[in-house]
Protein backbone atom coordinates (compact mmCIF):
# COMPACT_ATOMS: atom_id res chain seq x y z
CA UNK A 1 123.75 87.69 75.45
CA UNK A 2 127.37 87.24 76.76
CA UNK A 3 129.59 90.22 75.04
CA UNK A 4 132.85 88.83 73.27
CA UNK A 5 134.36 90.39 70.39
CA UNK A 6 133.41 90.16 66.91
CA UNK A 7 135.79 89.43 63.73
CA UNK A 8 134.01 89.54 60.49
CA UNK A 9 135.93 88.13 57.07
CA UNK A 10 133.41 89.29 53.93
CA UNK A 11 134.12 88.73 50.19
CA UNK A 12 132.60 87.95 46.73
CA UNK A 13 132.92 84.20 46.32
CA UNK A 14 136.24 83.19 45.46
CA UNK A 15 137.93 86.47 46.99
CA UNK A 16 140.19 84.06 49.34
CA UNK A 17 138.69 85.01 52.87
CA UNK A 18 137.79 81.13 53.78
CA UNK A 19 141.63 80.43 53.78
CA UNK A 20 142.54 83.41 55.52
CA UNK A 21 139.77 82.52 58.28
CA UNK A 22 141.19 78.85 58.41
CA UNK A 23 144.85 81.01 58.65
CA UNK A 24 143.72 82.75 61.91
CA UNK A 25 141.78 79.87 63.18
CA UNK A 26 144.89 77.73 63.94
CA UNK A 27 146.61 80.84 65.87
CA UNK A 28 145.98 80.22 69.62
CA UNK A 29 146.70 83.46 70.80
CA UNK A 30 144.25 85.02 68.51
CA UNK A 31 141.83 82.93 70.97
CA UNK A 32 139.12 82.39 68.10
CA UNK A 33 135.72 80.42 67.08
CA UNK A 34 134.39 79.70 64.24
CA UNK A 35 130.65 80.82 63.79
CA UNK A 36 129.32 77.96 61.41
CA UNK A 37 126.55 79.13 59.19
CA UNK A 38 123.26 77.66 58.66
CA UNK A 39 122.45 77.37 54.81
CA UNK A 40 120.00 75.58 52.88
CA UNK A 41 122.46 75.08 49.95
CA UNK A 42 123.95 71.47 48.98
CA UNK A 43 126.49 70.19 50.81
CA UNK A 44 129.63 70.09 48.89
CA UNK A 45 131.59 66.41 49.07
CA UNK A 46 134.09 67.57 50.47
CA UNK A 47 132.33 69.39 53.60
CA UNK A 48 131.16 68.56 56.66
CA UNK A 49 127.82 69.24 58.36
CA UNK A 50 127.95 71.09 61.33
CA UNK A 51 131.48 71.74 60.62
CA UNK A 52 131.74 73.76 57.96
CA UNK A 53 127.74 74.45 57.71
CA UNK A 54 124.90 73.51 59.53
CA UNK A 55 122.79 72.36 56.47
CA UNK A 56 119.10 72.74 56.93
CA UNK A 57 116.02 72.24 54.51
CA UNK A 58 114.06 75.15 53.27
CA UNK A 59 110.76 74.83 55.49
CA UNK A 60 113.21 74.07 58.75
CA UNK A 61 115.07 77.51 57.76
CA UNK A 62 112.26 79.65 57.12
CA UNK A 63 111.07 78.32 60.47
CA UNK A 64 114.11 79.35 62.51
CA UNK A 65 113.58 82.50 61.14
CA UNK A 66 110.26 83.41 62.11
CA UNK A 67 111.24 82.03 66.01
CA UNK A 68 113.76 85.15 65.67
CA UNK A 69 116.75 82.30 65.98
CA UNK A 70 118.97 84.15 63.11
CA UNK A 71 121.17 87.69 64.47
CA UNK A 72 120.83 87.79 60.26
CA UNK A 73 119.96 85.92 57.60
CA UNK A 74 120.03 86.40 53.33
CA UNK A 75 118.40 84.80 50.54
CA UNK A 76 121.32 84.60 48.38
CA UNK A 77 120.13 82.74 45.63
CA UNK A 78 116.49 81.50 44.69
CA UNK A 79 115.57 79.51 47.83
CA UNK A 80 119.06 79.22 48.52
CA UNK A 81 119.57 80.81 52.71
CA UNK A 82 122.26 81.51 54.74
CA UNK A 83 122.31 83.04 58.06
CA UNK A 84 124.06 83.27 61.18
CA UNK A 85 122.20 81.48 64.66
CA UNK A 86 121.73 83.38 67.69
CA UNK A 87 122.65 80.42 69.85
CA UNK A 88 126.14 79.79 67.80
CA UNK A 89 127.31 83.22 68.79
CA UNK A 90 126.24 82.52 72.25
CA UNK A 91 127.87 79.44 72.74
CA UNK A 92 131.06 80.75 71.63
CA UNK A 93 131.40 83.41 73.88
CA UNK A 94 130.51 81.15 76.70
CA UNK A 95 133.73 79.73 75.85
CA UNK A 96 135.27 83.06 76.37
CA UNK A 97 136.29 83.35 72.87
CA UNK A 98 135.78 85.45 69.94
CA UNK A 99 133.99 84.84 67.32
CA UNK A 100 134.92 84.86 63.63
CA UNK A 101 132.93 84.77 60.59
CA UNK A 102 133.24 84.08 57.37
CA UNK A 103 130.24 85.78 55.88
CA UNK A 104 128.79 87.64 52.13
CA UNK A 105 128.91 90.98 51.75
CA UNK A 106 125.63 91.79 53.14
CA UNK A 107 126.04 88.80 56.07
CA UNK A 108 128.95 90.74 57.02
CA UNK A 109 127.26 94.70 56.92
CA UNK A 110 124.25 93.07 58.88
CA UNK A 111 126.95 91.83 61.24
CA UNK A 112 128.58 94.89 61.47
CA UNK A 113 125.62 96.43 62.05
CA UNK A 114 123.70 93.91 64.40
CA UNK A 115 127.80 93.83 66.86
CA UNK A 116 128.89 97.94 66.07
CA UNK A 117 131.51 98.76 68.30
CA UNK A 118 132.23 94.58 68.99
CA UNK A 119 132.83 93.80 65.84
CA UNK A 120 135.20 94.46 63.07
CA UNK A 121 134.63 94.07 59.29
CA UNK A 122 137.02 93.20 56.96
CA UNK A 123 136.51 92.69 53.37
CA UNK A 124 138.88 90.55 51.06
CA UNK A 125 139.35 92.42 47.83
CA UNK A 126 141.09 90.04 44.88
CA UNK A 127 142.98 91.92 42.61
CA UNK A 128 141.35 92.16 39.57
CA UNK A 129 137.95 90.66 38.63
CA UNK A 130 139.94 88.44 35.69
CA UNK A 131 142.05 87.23 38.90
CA UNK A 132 138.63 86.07 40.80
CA UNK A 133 137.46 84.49 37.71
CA UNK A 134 140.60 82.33 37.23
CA UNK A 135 140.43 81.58 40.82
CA UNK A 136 136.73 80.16 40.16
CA UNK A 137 137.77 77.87 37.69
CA UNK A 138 140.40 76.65 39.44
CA UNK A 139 138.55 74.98 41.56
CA UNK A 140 136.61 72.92 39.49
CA UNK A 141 133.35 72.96 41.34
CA UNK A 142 131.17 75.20 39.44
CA UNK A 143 129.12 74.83 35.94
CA UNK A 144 130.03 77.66 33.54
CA UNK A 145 126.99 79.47 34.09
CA UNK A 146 127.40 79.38 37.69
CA UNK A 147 131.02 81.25 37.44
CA UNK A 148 129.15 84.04 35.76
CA UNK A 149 127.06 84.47 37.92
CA UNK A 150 129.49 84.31 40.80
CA UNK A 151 131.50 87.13 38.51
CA UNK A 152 128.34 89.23 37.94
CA UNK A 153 127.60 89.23 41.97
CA UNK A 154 131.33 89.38 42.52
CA UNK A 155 131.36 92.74 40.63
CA UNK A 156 127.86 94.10 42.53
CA UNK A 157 129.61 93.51 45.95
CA UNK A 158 132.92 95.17 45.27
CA UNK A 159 130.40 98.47 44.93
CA UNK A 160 130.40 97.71 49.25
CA UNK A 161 133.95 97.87 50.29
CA UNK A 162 133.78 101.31 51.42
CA UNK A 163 130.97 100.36 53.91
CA UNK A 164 134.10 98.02 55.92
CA UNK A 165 136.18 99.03 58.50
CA UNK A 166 139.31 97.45 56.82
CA UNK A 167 140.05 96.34 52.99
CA UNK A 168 142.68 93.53 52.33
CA UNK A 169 143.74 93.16 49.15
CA UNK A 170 144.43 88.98 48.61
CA UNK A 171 147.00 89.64 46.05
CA UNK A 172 149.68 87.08 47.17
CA UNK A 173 148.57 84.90 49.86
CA UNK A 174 151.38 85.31 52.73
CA UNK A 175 150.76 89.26 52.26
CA UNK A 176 147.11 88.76 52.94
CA UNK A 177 147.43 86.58 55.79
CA UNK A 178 149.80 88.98 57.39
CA UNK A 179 148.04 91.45 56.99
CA UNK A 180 144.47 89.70 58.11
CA UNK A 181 146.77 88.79 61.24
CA UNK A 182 147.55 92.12 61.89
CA UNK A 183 144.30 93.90 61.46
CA UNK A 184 142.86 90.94 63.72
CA UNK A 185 145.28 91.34 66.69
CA UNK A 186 145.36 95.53 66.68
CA UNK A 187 141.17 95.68 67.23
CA UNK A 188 141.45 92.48 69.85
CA UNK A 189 143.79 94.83 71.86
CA UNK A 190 142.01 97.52 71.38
């Protein structure tokens, strides 16, 4: 495998850490790629396949999987996979960029684990769990039930941010992005 560096964004589900990826993305000089998932989850209307996901049936999924195609994978929910593709990773370093994910908690300590020393870990911490409720229902794309059990994950992964090399708080937005921005460029020099 081609070596590149490794930028990993993780968070419970409404933390903030797709925005801040999407932040970094669009700074050149950070010299980044976005490592598009594989999930088996509906596509949402307003995504893109093989832009924002590469949505793939069950059976095709569980497939990749046993042809060792996934650097990590995770059931999340009840026939519900995500994972990260060998050959993504690949192809961005053949680019000569660096990868950056935007990953679950445990997607992003498998990463960590799978990259060490390449890779950094960052976890995006909202400020209260009331904060990363509100954010939830603010965007309108979630049944009831499926907030709470966003919230009652949300407060299980929280238990994980000592296991990251760097916590960022996303209590105002331009802090956090500064700060991603920061953390991002002092471990690319590094």
């Amino acid at each position: 495998m081609t070596k590149g560096k490794a930028i990993i964004f993780s968070a419970p589900s409404g933390a903030g850490k797709t925005t801040i990826v999407r932040h970094l993305l669009q700074m050149q000089e950070l010299n980044l790629s976005f490592s598009i998932s594989a999930t088996t989850r509906a596509k949402r209307d307003y995504e893109v396949d093989g832009k924002d996901y590469h949505f793939i049936d069950v059976a095709t999924f569980k497939q990749k999987i046993e042809q060792n195609e996934f650097i990590e994978w995770e059931e999340v929910y009840k026939n519900q996979f995500y994972g990260t593709l060998r050959s993504e990773i690949e192809n961005i370093w053949k680019q000569g960029k660096h990868v950056i994910f935007d990953v679950d908690v445990v997607g992003g300590l498998n990463l960590k684990k799978f990259f060490g020393e390449q890779a950094i870990a960052i976890f995006v911490k909202p400020p209260s769990i009331e904060a990363l409720e509100q954010r939830l229902r603010n965007r309108s794309t979630e049944t009831p039930e499926k907030i709470e059990m966003r919230i009652s994950k949300a407060q299980h992964e929280l238990s994980f941010e000592s296991k990251f090399d760097k916590v960022l708080v996303n209590d105002t937005l331009q802090h956090a992005l500064e700060n991603a921005k920061l953390y991002v460029q002092q471990f690319l020099q590094s």
